[in-house]
N, C-alpha and C. Protein backbone atom coordinates (compact mmCIF):
# COMPACT_ATOMS: atom_id res chain seq x y z
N UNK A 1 -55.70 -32.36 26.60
CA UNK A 1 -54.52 -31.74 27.15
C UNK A 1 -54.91 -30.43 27.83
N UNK A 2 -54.51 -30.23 28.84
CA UNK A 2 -54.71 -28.95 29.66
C UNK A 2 -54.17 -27.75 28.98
N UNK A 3 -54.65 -26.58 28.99
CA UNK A 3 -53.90 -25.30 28.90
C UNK A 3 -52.74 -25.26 29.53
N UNK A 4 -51.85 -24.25 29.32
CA UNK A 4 -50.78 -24.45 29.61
C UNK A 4 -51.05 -22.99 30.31
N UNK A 5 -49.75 -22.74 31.89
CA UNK A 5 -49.78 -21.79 32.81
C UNK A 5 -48.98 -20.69 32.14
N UNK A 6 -48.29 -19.88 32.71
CA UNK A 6 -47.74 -18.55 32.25
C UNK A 6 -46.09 -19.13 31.99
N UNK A 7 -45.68 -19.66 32.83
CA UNK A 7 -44.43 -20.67 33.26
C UNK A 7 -44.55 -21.83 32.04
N UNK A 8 -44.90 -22.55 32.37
CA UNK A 8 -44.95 -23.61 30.76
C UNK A 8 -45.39 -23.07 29.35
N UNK A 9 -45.73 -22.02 29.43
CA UNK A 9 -45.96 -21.52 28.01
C UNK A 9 -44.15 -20.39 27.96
N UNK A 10 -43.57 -20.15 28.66
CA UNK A 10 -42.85 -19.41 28.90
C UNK A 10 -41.30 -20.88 28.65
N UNK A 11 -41.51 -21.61 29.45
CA UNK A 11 -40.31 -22.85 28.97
C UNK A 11 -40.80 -23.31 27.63
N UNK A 12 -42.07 -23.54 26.82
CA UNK A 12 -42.43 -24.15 25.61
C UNK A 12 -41.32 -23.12 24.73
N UNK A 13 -41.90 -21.49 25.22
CA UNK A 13 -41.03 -20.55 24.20
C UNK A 13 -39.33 -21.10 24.41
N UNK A 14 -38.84 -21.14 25.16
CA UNK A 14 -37.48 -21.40 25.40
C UNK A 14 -37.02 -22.72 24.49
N UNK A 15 -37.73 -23.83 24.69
CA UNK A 15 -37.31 -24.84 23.76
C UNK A 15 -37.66 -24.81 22.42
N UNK A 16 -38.52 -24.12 21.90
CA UNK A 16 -38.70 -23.73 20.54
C UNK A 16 -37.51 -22.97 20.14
N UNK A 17 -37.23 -22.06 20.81
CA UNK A 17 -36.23 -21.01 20.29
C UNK A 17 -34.91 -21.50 20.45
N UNK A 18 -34.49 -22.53 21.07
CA UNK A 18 -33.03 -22.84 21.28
C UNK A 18 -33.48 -24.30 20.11
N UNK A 19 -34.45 -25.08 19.96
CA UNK A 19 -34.89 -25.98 18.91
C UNK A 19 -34.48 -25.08 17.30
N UNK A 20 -35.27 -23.89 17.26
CA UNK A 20 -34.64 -23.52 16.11
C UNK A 20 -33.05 -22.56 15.74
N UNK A 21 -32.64 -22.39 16.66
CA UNK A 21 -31.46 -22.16 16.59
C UNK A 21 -30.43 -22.91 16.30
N UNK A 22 -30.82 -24.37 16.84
CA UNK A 22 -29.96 -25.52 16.58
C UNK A 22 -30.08 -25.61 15.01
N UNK A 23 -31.43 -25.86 14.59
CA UNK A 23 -31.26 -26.14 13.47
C UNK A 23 -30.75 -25.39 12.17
N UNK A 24 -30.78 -23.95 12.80
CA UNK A 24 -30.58 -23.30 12.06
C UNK A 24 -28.57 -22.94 11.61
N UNK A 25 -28.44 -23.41 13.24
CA UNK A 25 -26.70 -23.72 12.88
C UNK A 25 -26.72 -24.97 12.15
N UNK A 26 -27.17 -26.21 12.19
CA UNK A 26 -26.78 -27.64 11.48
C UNK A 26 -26.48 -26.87 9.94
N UNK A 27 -28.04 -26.48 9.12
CA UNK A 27 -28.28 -26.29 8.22
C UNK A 27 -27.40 -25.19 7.56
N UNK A 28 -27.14 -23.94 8.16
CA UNK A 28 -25.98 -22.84 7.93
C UNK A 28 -24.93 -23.79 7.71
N UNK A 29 -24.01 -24.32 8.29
CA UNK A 29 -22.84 -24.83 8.16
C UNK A 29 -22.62 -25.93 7.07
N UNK A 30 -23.99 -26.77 6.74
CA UNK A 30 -23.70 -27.44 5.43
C UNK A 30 -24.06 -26.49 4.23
N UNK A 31 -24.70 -25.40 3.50
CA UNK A 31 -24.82 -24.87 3.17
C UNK A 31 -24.41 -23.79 3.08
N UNK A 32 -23.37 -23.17 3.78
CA UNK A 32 -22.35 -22.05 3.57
C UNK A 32 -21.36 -22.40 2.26
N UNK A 33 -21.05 -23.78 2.04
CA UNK A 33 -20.43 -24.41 0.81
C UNK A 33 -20.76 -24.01 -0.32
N UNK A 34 -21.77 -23.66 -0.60
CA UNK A 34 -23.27 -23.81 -2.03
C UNK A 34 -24.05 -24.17 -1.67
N UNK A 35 -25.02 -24.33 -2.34
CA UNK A 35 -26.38 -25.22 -3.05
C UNK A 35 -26.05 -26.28 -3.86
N UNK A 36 -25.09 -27.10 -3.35
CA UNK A 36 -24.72 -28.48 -4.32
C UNK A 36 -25.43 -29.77 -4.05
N UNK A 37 -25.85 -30.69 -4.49
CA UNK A 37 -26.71 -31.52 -4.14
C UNK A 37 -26.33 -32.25 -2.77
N UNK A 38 -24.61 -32.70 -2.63
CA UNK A 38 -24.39 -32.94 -1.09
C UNK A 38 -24.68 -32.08 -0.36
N UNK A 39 -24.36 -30.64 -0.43
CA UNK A 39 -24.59 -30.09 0.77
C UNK A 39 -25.90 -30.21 1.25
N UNK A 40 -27.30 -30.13 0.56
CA UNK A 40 -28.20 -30.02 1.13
C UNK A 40 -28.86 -31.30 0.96
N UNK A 41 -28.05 -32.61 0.70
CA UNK A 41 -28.99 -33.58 1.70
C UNK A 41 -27.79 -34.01 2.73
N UNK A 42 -26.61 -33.61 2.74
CA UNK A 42 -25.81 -33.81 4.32
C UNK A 42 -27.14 -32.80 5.37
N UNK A 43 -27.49 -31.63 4.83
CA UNK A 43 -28.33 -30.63 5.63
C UNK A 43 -29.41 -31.64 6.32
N UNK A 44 -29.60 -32.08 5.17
CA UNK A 44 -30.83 -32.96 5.71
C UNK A 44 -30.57 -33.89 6.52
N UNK A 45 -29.70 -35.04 6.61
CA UNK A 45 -29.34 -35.96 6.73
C UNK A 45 -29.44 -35.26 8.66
N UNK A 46 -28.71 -34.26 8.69
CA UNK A 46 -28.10 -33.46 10.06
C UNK A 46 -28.96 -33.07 10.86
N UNK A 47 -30.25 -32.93 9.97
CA UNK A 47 -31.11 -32.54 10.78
C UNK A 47 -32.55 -32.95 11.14
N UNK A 48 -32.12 -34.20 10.17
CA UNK A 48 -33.81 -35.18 10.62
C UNK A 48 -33.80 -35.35 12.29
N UNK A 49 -32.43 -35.34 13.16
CA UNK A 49 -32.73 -35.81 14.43
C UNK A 49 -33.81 -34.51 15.58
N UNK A 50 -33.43 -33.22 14.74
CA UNK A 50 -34.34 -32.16 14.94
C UNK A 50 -35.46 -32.48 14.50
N UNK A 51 -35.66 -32.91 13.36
CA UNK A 51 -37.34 -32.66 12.91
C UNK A 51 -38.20 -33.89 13.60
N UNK A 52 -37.23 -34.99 14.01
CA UNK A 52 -38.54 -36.13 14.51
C UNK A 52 -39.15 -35.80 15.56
N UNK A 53 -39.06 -34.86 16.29
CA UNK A 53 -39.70 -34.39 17.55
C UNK A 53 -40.78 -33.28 17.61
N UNK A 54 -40.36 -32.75 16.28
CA UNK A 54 -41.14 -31.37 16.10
C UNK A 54 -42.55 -31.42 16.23
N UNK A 55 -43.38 -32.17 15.64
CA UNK A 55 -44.73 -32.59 16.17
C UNK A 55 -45.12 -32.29 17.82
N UNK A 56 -44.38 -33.39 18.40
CA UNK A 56 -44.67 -33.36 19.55
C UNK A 56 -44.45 -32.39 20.67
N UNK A 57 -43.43 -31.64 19.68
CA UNK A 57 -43.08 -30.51 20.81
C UNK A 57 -44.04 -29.39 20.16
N UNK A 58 -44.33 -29.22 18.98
CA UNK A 58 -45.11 -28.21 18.79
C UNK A 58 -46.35 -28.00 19.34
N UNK A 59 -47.04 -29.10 19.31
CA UNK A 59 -48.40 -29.24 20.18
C UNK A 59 -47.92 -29.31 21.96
N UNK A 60 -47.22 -29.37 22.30
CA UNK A 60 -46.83 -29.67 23.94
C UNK A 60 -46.63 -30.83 24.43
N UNK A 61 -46.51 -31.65 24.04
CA UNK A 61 -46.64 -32.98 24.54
C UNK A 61 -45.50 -33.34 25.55
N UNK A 62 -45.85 -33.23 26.49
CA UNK A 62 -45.03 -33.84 27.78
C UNK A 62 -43.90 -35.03 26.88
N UNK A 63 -44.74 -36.27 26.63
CA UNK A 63 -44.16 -37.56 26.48
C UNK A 63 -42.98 -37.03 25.25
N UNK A 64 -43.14 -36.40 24.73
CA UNK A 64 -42.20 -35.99 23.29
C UNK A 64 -40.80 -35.13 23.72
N UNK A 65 -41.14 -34.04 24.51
CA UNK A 65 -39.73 -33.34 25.44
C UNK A 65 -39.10 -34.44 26.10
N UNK A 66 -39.61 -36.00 26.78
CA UNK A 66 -39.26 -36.39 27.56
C UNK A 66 -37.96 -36.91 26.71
N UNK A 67 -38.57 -37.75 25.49
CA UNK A 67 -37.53 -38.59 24.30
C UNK A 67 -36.88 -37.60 23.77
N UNK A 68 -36.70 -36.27 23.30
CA UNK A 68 -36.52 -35.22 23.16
C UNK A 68 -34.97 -35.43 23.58
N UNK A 69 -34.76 -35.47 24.58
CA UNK A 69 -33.54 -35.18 25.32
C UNK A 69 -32.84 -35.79 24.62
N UNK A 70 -33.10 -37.12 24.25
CA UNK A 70 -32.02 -38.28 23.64
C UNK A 70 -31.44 -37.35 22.31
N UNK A 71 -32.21 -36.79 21.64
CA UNK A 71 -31.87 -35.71 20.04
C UNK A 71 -31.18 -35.12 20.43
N UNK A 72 -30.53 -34.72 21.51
CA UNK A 72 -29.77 -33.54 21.50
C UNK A 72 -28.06 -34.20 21.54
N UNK A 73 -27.66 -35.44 21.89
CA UNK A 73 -26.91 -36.29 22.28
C UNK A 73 -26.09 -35.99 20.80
N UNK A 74 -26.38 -36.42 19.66
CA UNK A 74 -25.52 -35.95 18.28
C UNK A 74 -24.94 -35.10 18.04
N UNK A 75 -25.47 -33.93 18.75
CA UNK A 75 -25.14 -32.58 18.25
C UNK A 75 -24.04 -31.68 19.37
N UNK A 76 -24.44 -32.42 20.53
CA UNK A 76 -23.57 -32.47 21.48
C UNK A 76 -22.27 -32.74 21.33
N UNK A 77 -22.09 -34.01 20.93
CA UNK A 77 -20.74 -34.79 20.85
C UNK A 77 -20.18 -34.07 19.56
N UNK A 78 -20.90 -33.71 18.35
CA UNK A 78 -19.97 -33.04 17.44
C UNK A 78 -19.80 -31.71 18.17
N UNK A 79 -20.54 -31.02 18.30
CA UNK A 79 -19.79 -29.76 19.21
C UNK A 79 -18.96 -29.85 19.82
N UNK A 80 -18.87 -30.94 20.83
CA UNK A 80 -17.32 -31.03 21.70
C UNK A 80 -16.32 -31.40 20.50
N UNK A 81 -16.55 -32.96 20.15
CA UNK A 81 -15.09 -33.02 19.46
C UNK A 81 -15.08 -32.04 18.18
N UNK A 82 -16.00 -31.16 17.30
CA UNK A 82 -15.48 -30.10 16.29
C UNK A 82 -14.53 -29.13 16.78
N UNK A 83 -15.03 -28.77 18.49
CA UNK A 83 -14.34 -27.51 18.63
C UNK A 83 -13.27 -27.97 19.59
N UNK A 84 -12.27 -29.21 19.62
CA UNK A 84 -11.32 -29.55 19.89
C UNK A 84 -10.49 -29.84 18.82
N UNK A 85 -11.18 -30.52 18.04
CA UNK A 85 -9.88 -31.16 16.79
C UNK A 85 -10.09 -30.22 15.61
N UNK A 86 -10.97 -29.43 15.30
CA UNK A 86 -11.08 -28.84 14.31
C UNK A 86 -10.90 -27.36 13.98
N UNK A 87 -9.91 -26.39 14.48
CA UNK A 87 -9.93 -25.03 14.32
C UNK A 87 -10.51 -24.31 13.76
N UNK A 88 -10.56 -24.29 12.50
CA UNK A 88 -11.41 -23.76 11.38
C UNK A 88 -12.79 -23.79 11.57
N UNK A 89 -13.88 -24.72 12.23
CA UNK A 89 -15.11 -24.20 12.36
C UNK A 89 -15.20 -24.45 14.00
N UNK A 90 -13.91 -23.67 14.56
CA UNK A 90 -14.20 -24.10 16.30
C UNK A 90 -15.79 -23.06 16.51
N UNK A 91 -15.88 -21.59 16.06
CA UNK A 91 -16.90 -20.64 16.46
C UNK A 91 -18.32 -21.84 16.40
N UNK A 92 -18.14 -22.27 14.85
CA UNK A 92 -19.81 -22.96 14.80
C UNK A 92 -19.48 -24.10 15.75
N UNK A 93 -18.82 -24.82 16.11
CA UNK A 93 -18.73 -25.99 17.24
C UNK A 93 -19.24 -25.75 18.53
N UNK A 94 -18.55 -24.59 18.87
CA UNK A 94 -18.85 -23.81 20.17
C UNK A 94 -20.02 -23.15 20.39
N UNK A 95 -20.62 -22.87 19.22
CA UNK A 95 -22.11 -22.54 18.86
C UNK A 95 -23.23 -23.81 19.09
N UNK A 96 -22.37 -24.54 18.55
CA UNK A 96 -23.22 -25.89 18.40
C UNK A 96 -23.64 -26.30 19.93
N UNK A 97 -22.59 -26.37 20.59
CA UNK A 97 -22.54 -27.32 21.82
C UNK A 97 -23.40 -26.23 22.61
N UNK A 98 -23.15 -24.93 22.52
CA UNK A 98 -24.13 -24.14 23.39
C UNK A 98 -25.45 -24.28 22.97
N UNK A 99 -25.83 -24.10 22.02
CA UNK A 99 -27.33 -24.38 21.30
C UNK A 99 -27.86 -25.75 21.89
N UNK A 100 -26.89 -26.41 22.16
CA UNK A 100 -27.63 -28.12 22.50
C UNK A 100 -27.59 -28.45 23.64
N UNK A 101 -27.49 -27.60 24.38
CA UNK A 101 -27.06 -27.60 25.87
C UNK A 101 -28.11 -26.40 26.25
N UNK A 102 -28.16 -25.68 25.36
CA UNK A 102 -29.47 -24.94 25.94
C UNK A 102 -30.96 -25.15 25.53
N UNK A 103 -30.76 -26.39 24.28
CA UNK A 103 -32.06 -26.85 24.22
C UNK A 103 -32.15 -28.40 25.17
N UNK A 104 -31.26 -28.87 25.37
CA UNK A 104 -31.16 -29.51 26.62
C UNK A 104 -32.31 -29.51 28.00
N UNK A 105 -31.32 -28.00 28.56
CA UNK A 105 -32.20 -27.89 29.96
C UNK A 105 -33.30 -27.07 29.68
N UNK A 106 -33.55 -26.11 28.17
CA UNK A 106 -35.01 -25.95 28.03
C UNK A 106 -36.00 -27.43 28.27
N UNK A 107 -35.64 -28.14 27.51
CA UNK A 107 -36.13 -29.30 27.70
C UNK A 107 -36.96 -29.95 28.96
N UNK A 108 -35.63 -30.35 29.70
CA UNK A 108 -36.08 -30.40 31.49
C UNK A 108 -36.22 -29.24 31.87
N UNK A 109 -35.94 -28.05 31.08
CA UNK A 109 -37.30 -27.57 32.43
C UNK A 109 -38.58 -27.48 32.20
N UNK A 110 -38.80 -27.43 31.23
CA UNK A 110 -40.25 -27.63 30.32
C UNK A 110 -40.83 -28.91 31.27
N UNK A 111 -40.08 -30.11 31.34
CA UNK A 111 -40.39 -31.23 32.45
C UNK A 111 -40.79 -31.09 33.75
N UNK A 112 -39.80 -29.92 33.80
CA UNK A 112 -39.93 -30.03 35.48
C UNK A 112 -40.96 -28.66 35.92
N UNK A 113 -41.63 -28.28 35.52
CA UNK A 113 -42.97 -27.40 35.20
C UNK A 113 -44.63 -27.91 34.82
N UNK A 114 -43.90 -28.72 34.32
CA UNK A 114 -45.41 -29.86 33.83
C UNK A 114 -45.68 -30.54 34.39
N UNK A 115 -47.14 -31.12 34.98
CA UNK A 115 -47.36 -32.21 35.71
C UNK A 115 -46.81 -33.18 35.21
N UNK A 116 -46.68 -34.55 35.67
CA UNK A 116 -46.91 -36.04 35.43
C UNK A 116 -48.00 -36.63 35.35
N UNK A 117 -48.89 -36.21 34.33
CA UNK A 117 -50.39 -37.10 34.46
C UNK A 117 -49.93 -38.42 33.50
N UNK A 118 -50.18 -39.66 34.22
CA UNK A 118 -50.36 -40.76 33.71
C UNK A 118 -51.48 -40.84 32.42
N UNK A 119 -52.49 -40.80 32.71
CA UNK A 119 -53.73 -40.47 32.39
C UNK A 119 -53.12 -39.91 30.65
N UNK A 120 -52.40 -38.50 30.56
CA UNK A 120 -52.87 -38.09 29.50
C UNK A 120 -51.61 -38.50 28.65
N UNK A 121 -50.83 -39.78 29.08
CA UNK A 121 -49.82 -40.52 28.22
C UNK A 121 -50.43 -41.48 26.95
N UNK A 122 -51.32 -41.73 27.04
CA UNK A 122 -51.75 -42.59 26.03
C UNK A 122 -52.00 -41.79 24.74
N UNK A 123 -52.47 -40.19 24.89
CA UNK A 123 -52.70 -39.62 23.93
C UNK A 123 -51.11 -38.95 23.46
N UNK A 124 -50.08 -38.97 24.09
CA UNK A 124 -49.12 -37.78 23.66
C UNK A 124 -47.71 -38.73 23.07
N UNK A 125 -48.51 -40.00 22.46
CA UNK A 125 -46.88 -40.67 22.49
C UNK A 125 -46.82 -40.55 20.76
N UNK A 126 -46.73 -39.27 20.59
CA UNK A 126 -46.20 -38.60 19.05
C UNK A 126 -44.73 -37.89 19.09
C-alpha cells in the first residue's frame, strides 16, 4: 500500500473522527439508562455495524471505505424517523443523522482522493 499524501491522510482524519463520534452517540444513548444487561448488549447489538469496518478503515484500505458507505444506511434512517416521530430524543436523532451524513461524505471523499489501483484490490478486501 502506498503512503498516503497530506490530503488523504487529512480525509482518513475526517472519517475516523465522524466514525467515532457516531459511535460514540449509538453507545451514549443506550447507556444513559444504566449499566443493565439490555442496555449494553442493545449498545452492542447498535454498533457492530460500526465495528465491521474498523479494520479496514484503520489501516486505509480503499476497498473497505468503499463497502463502508453501505454502514452508514442504519443509522441514517433511525436519525430521520427518531427525530420525526419521537420528541423526547429528537437532539440525539438530529445528532445521529448529522454524524452519519458526515461520516458519509468523509467517506467519499476519502474515495475521491485515492487512486483506483486495481492492482492493490486483492490485498485490501478486509
Amino acid at each position: 500500500m502506498n503512503p498516503l499524501n497530506q490530503q488523504q491522510r487529512r480525509m482518513r482524519l475526517w472519517v475516523m473522527g465522524a466514525w467515532m463520534a457516531l459511535l460514540i452517540l449509538v453507545i451514549w444513548q443506550q447507556l444513559q439508562q444504566g449499566l443493565t444487561f439490555n442496555s449494553v448488549a442493545w449498545a452492542i447489538f447498535f454498533s457492530v455495524p460500526l465495528l465491521a469496518p474498523l479494520r479496514g478503515l484503520v489501516r486505509g484500505h480503499r476497498y473497505t471505505h468503499t463497502w463502508a458507505t453501505l454502514c452508514v444506511l442504519p443509522y441514517f434512517i433511525v436519525g430521520i424517523s427518531e427525530s420525526v416521530s419521537n420528541p423526547a430524543i429528537r437532539n440525539w436523532a438530529l445528532s445521529l443523522l448529522g454524524c452519519s451524513l458526515l461520516w458519509f461524505f468523509a467517506l467519499l471523499g476519502f474515495l475521491r482522493v485515492t487512486p483506483n489501483n486495481q492492482a492493490d484490490r486483492s490485498e485490501e478486501h478486509t
